[in-house]
Structure formats: C-alpha cells, structure tokens
Protein backbone atom coordinates (compact mmCIF):
# COMPACT_ATOMS: atom_id res chain seq x y z
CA UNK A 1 -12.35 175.89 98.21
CA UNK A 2 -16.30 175.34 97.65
CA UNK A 3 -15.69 178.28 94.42
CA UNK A 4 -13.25 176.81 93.44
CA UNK A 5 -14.34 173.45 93.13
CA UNK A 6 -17.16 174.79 91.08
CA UNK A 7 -15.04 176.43 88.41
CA UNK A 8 -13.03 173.46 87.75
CA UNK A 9 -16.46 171.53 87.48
CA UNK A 10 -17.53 174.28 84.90
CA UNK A 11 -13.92 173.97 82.95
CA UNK A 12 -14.59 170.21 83.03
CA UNK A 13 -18.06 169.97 81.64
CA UNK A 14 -17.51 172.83 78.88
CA UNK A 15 -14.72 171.30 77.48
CA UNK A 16 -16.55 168.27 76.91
CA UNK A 17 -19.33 169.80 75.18
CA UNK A 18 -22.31 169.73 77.54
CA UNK A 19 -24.81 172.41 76.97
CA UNK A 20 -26.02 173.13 80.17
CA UNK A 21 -25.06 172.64 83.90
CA UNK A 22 -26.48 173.03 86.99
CA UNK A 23 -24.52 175.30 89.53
CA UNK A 24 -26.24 176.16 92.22
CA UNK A 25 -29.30 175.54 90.75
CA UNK A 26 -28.59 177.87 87.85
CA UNK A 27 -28.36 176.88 83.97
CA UNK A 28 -25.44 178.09 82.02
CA UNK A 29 -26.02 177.62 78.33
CA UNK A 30 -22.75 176.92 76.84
CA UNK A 31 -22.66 179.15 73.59
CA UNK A 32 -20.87 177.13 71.31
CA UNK A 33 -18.86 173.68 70.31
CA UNK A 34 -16.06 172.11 71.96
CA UNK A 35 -12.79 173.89 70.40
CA UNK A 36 -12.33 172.30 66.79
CA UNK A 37 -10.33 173.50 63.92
CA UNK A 38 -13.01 174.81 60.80
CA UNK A 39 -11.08 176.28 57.46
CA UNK A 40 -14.14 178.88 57.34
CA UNK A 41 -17.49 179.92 59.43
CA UNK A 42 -19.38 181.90 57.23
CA UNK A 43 -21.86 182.20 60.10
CA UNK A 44 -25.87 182.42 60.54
CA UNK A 45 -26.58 185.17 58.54
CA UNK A 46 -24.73 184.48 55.31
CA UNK A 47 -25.65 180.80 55.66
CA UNK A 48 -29.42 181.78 55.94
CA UNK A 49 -30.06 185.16 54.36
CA UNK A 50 -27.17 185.38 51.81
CA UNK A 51 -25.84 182.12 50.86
CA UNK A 52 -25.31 183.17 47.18
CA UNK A 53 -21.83 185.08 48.63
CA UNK A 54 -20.23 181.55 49.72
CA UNK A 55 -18.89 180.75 46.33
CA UNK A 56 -17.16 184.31 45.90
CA UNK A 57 -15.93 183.79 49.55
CA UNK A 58 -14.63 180.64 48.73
CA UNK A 59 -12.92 181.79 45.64
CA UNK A 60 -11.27 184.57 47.16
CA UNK A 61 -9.56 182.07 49.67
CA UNK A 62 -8.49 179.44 47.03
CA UNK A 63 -6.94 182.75 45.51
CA UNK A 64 -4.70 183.35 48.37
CA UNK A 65 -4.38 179.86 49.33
CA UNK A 66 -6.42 179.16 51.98
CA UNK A 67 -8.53 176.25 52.28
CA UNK A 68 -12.56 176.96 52.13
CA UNK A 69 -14.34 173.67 52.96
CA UNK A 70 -15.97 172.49 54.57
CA UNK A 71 -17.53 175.51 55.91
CA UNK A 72 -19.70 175.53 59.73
CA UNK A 73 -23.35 174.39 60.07
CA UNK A 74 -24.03 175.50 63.31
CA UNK A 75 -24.68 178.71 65.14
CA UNK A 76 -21.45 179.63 66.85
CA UNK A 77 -23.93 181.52 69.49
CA UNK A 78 -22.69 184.68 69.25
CA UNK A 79 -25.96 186.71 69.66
CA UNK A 80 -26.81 184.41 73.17
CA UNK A 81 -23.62 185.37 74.38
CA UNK A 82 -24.12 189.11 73.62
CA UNK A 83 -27.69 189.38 74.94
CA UNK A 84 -26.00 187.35 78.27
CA UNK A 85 -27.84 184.30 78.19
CA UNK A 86 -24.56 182.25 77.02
CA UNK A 87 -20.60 181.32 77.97
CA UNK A 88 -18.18 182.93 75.58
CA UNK A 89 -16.68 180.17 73.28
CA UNK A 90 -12.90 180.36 71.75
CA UNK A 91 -12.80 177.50 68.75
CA UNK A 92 -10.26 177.33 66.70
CA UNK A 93 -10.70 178.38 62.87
CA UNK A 94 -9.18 179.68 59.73
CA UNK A 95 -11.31 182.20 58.66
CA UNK A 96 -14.39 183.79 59.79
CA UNK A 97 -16.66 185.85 57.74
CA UNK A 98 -18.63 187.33 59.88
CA UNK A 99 -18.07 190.04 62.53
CA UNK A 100 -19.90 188.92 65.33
CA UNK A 101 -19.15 185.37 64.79
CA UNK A 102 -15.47 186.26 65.31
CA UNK A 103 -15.68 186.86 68.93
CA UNK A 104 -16.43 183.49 69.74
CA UNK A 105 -13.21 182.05 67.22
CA UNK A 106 -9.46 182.12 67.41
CA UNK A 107 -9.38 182.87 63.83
CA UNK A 108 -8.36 185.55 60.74
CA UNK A 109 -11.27 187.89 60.21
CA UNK A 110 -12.08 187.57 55.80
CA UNK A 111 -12.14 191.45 55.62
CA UNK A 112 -9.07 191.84 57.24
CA UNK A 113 -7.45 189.52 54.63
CA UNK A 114 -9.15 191.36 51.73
CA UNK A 115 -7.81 194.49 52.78
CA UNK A 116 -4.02 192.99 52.81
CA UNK A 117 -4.65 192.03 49.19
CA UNK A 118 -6.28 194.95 47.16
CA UNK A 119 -4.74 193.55 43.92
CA UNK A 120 -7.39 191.15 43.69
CA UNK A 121 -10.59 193.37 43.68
CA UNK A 122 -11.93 195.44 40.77
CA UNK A 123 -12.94 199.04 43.04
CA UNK A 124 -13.59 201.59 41.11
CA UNK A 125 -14.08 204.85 42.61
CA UNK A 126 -16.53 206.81 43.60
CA UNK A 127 -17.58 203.90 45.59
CA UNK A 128 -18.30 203.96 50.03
CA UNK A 129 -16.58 201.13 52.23
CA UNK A 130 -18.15 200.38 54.97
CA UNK A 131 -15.19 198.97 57.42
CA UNK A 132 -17.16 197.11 60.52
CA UNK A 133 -16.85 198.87 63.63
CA UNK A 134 -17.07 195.84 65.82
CA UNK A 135 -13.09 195.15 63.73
CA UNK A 136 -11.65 198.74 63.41
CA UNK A 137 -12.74 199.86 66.92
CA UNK A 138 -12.28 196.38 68.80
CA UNK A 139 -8.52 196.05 67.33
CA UNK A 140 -7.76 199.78 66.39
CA UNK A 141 -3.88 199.68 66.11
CA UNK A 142 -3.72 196.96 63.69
CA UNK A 143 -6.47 196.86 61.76
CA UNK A 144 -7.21 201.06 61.46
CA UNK A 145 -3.95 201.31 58.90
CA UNK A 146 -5.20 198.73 57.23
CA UNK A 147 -8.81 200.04 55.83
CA UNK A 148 -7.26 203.46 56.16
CA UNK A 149 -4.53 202.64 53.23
CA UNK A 150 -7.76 201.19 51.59
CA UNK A 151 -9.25 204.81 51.96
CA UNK A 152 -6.00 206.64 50.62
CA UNK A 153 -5.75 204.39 47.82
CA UNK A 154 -8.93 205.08 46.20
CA UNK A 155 -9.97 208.16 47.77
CA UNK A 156 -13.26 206.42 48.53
CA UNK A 157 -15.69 207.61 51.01
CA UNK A 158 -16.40 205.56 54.18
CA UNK A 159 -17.48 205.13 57.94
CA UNK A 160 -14.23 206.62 60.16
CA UNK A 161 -15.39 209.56 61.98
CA UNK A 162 -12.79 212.31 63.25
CA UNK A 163 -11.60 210.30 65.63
CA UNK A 164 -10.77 207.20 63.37
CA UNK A 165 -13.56 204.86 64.55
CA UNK A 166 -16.05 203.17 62.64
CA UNK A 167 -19.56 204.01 62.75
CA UNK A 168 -21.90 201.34 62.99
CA UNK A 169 -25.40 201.04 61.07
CA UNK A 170 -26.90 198.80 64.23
CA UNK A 171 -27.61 196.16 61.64
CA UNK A 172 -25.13 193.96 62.97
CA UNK A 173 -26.55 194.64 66.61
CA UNK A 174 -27.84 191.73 69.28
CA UNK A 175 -31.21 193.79 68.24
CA UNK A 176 -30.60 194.42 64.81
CA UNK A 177 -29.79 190.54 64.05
CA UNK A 178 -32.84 189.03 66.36
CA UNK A 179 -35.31 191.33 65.50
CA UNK A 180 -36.12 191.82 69.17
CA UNK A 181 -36.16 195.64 69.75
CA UNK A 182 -34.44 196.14 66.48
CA UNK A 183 -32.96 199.58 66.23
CA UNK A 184 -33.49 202.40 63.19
CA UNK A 185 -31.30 201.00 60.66
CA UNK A 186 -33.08 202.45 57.73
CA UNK A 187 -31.94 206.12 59.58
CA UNK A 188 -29.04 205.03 60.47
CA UNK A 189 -27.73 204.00 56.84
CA UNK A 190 -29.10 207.43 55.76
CA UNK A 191 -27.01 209.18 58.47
CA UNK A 192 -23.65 207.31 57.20
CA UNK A 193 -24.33 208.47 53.55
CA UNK A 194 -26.15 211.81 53.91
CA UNK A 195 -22.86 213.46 52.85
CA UNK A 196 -21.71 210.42 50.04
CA UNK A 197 -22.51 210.90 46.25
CA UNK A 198 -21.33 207.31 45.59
CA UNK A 199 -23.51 205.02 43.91
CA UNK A 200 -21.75 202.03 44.99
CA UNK A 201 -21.30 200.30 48.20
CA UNK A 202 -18.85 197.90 49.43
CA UNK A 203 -18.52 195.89 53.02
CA UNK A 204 -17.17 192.89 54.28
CA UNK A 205 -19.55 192.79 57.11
CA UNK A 206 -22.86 190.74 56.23
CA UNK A 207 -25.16 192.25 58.10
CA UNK A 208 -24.37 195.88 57.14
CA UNK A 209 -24.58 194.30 53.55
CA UNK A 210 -28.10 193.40 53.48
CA UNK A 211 -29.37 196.48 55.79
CA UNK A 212 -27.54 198.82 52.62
CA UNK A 213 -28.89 196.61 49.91
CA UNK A 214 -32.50 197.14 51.76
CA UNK A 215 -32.40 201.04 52.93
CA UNK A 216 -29.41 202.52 50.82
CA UNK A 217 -31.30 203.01 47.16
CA UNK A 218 -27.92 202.04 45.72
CA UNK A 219 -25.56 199.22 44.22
CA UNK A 220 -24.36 197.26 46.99
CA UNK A 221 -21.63 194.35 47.12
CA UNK A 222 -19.83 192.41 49.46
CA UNK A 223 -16.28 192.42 49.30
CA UNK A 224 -15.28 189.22 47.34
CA UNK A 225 -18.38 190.11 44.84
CA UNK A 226 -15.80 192.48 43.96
CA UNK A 227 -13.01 190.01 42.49
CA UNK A 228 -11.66 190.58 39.26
C-alpha cells in the first residue's frame, strides 16, 4: 500500500506541473510541461542553431493545411530524459520537427508528412536522403514503406542498410547533441557516403542536417528547403 501510495503522489504532482519531488528523499526532475496541445515544436536545436528553417517548415504545413503557430519555446527535455536524469513526458501536439523531441509528444512526426506528399518538393536526382533512424527503426512497419517508395521513386541513394534500418550519423545522439562525450560524427558521415557520388543531401532530421552541412563537403538541405 506504502508503493502505491507513492505512485499516485507522483501521478498527482506531475500532472500539475511541479518540477521536482521528493520521494524518499530522491529528486525526480519532471522532463517536460503539463500535457497541452502545440500546432508545432520545432524543438532546441532548430530553435537555437537553425532557426532560418522555421519559415520553410511553416510553409510546408500551411501547404497541407496544418496550422504552424505558435510554435514551442521551451525544451521539451528530451536529452534529460535520455541521459536518465528526467520522467518521460507525453504532451499533446500537431507536429513535431524534430526526432528526439518526438518521444516526449503525442504528435505527427514533419518528415513523415513530407514523405506522404512528394508532389510538393523539387528532388532532383542524384541526390542522398538521409531517413532518421530514431523514425524508420523505432516504427519500422509503417514508416519503412514510406521513405522506401521515396527511394524507388527517385532512385536516390540513402541510409537503409541490408536489413532495412537506418543508419545513424550519432549527431542526433544524447552525446552528439550535449557535447558531453560527443561521438565521431565527422567519420561517421564519411562512412554513410563513402560509396555516394551525390552532391546533394537531403534530411528531415535537424541534427543530421547541420553535422552533413559541417563534415559532408557537399550541398545540404532540409526537407521543406526543398519546396517548389
């Protein structure tokens, strides 16, 4: 009765929002905001290392009619609840731009929607997707067929290995995002292109687009840069 008891006290205080509490004279760091509905979350590293891709983001959305604004202006605290030192949070949202962000929202994933409609993009072959391996691999069944018919479409080159999963480029990692301990993304984005002759790069994930537009040597674009 005594664990139980706790648990309802923990249900209790994160739904009202409060950032810590002490059980048993532990702190648990609550990772995010009490469950509200957001038309977009664009996420910490678009919002502070590429904030010139909001308006393309936002254009692609009015495009398919879904709303854009106003967009989050927190941290969702994603990276706290990878590294362990945070609750998982499940708000409500429309769309979510980024990855990692998405595993703390009940929400559509932006390159998910992009794949579902191609019409919209100027791609012009020989070009390499990168497809984010925290989407293809988490969610294989649905969302595999979906950057796979991308792949067929314009015979473009991109990150499924033999087995159909997604490689990743670690830039997108709990390291490769703090800093701390960062991995070898420079070799890693060689290793995914050693056997590529495209010049062009596309991704929907925002991490992976600013470790290729560092390391790659070639064009690189995010997804909705690509809009006709």
């Amino acid at each position: 009765m005594h664990n139980v008891a706790i648990v309802l006290h923990l249900r209790r205080e994160l739904a009202g929002g409060v950032s810590t509490n002490a059980v048993r004279g532990h702190a648990i760091l609550r990772s995010g905001p009490a469950p509200v509905s957001r038309p977009l979350v664009v996420g910490c590293t678009i919002r502070d290392r590429a904030p010139h891709l909001v308006p393309s983001i936002a254009e692609f959305l009015r495009r398919i009619g879904r709303p854009a604004a106003p967009i989050d202006e927190g941290c969702c605290g994603a990276l706290e609840v990878e590294a362990g030192r945070a609750l998982p949070g499940r708000a409500k949202a429309g769309v979510v731009a980024d990855p990692i962000c998405l595993e703390q929202y009940d929400a559509e994933f932006l390159g998910v929607l992009a794949m579902q409609h191609l019409d919209l993009f100027e791609l012009t072959p020989p070009f390499y997707y990168f497809a984010p391996h925290r989407i293809v691999n988490r969610d294989h069944a649905r969302v595999y067929p979906l950057y796979d018919a991308l792949r067929r479409r314009f015979d473009c080159d991109m990150n499924l290995d033999l087995n159909r999963l997604a490689r990743s480029t670690s830039a997108g990692s709990v390291q490769g995002l703090s800093g701390c301990d960062a991995r070898d993304v420079p070799a890693a984005v060689a290793r995914l292109l050693a056997h590529s002759r495209a010049d062009r790069i596309v991704t929907c994930s925002p991490a992976d687009y600013l470790a290729f537009r560092a390391y790659s040597g070639r064009e690189t674009r995010f997804i909705t840069e690509c809009l006709r």
